[in-house]
Protein backbone atom coordinates (compact mmCIF):
# COMPACT_ATOMS: atom_id res chain seq x y z
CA UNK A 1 -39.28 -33.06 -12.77
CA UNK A 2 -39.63 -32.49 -9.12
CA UNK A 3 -42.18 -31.77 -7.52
CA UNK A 4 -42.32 -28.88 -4.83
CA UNK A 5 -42.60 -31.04 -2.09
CA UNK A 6 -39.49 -32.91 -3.11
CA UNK A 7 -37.85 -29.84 -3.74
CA UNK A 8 -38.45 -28.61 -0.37
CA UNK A 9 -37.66 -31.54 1.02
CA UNK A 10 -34.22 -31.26 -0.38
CA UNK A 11 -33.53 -27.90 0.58
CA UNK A 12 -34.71 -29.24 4.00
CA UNK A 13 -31.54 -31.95 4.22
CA UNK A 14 -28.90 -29.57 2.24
CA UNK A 15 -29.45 -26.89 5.29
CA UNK A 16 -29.47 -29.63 7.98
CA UNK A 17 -25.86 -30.68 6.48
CA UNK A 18 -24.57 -27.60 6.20
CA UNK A 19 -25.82 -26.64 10.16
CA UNK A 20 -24.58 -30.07 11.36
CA UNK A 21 -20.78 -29.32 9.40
CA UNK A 22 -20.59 -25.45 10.90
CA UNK A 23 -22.09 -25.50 13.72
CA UNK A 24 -18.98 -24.14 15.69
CA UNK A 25 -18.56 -21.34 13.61
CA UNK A 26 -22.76 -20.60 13.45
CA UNK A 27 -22.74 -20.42 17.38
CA UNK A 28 -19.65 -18.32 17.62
CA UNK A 29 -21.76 -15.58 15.32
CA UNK A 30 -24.95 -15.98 17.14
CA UNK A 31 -22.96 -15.22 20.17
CA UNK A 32 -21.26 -12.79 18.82
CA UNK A 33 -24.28 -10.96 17.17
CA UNK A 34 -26.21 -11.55 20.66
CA UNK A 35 -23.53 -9.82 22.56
CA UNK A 36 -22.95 -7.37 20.12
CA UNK A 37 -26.41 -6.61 20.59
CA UNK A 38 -26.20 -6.51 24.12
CA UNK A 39 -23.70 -4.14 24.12
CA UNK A 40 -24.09 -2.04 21.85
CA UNK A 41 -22.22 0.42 19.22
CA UNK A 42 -19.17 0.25 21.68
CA UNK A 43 -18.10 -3.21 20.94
CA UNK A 44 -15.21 -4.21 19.09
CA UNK A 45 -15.23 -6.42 15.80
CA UNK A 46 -14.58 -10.00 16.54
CA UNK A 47 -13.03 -11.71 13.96
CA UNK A 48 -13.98 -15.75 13.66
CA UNK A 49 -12.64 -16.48 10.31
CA UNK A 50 -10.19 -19.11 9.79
CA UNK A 51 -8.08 -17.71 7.14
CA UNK A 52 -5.76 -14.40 7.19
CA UNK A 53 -4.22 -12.74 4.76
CA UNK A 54 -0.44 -11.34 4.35
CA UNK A 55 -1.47 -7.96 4.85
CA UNK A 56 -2.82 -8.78 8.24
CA UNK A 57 -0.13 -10.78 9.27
CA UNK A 58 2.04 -7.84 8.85
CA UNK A 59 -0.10 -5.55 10.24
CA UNK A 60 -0.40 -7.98 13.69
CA UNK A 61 3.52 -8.65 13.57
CA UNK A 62 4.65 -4.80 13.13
CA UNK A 63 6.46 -4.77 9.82
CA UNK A 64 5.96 -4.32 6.14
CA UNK A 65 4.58 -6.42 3.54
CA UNK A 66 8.14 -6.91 1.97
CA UNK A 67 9.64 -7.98 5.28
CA UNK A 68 6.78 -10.13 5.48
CA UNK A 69 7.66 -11.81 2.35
CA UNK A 70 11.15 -12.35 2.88
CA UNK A 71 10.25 -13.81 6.62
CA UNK A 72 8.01 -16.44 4.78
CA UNK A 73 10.50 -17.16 2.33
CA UNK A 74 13.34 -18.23 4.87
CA UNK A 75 13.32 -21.13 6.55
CA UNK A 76 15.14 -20.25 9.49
CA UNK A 77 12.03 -18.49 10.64
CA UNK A 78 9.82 -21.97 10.25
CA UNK A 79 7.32 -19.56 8.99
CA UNK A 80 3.46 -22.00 8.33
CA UNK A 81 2.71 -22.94 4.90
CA UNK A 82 -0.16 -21.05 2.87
CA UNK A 83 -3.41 -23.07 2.48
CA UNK A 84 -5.09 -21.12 -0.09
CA UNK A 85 -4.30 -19.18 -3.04
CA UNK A 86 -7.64 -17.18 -4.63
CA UNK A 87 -8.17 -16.67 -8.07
CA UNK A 88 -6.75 -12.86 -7.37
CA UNK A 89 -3.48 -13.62 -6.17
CA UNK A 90 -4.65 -13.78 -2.26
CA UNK A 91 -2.40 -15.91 -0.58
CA UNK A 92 -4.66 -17.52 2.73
CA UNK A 93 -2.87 -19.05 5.78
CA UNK A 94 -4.75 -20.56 8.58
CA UNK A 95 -5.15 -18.27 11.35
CA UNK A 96 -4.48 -20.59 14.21
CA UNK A 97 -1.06 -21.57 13.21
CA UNK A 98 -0.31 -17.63 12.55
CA UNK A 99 -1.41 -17.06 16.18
CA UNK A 100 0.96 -19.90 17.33
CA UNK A 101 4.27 -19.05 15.76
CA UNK A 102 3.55 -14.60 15.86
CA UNK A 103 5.43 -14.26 19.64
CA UNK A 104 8.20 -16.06 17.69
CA UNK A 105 8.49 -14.05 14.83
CA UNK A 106 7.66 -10.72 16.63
CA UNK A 107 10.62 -11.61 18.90
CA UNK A 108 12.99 -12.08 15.68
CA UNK A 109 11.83 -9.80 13.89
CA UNK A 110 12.99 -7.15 16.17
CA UNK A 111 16.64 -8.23 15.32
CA UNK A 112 15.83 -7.82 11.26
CA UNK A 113 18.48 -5.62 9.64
CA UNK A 114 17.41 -2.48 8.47
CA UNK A 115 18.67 -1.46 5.27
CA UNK A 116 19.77 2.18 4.87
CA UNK A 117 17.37 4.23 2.92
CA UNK A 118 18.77 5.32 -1.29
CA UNK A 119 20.07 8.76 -0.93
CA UNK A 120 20.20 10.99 -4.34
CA UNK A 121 22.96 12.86 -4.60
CA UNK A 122 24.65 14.58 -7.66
CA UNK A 123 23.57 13.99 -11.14
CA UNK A 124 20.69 11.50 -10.02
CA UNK A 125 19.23 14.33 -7.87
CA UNK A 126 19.21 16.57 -10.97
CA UNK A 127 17.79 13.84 -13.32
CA UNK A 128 14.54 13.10 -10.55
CA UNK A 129 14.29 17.25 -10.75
CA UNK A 130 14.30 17.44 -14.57
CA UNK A 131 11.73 14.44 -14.20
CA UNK A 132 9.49 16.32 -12.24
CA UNK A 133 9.48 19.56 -13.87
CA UNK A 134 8.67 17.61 -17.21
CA UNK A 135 5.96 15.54 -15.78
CA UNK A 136 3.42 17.93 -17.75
CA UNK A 137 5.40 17.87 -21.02
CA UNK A 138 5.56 14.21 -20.98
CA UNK A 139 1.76 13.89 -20.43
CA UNK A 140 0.99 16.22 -22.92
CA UNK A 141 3.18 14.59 -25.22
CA UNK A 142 1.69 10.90 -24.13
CA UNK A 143 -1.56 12.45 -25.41
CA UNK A 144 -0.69 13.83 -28.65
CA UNK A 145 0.69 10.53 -29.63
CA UNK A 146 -2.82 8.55 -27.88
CA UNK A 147 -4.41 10.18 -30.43
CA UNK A 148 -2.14 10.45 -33.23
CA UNK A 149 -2.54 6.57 -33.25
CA UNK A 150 -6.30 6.92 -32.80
CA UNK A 151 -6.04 8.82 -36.41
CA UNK A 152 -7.74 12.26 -34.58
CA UNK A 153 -4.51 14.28 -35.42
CA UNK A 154 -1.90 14.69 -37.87
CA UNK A 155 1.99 15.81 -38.20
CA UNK A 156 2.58 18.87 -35.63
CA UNK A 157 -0.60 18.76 -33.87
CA UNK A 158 -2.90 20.17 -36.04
CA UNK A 159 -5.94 18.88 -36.47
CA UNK A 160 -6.77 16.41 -39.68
C-alpha cells in the first residue's frame, strides 16, 4: 500500500503533466476568466475548444443541418474529415480546419439549389384533414389497446 506521502507525491507529478501538456489552452482560460472579470457581465462568450459540432457548423455557415449533411457528403466541396464520433452519435470536427475552409463553403453555398417546398393538393389535403380531426380518436384508441394488453380491460371497454 502507499503511503500518503507517496500518494501525494503522485498526484504532485500527474498535475505537473497534465499543466506542462495544456498549458496553451489553461492560459487562454485564465485570460479569458481575467478579462471576463475585468469587464464584466457585458462580455461575450469566448469559445477555446477545439472541437465543433454539425449543428454549429451550420449555424456559422447559414444553412440547415440537412444541407449541412449533404455538403459533407460531396466531395466537390473538399469538405474536412470528422475526428471524433461520441458514444451519442456526436460527430466532432476540428475547429481550425472548419474556420479555414467556411469563406469557401459560405461562398458555394449561396449557389445551392433550393428545392420547391411539397404542396397538398386534392385528396392528400383531405387525408392530412381527416388525420387531424382524428388525432383524439386515435389516441384514445392507442390507450384502450395500452391497456387491453396490460390485462386492465376487457372486450368493448368495460372494465374486467
Amino acid at each position: 500500500m502507499m503511503t500518503e506521502a507517496e500518494r501525494k507525491e503522485k498526484r504532485r507529478l500527474h498535475n505537473k503533466k497534465y499543466r506542462e501538456e495544456n498549458r496553451e489552452a489553461i492560459n487562454a482560460r485564465i485570460r479569458a476568466y481575467k478579462l471576463k472579470k475585468r469587464i464584466g457581465e457585458n462580455m461575450p462568450e469566448i469559445n477555446f475548444q477545439t472541437k465543433i459540432t454539425k449543428k454549429e457548423i451550420a449555424k456559422l455557415i447559414g444553412v440547415k443541418i440537412l444541407t449541412l449533411e449533404t455538403i459533407l457528403k460531396e466531395k466537390k466541396y473538399s469538405a474536412p474529415k470528422h475526428t471524433e464520433t461520441h458514444f451519442d452519435g456526436t460527430v466532432l470536427f476540428n475547429r481550425a480546419e472548419i474556420m479555414e475552409w467556411m469563406p469557401y463553403v459560405r461562398e458555394v453555398s449561396a449557389f445551392i439549389k433550393k428545392t420547391k417546398p411539397i404542396k397538398l393538393t386534392g385528396m392528400a389535403a383531405s387525408i392530412v384533414q381527416f388525420m387531424h380531426r382524428n388525432k383524439e380518436v386515435e389516441l384514445f384508441c392507442d390507450e384502450l389497446r395500452r391497456k387491453q394488453m396490460d390485462g386492465r380491460i376487457s372486450n368493448n371497454g368495460k372494465k374486467s
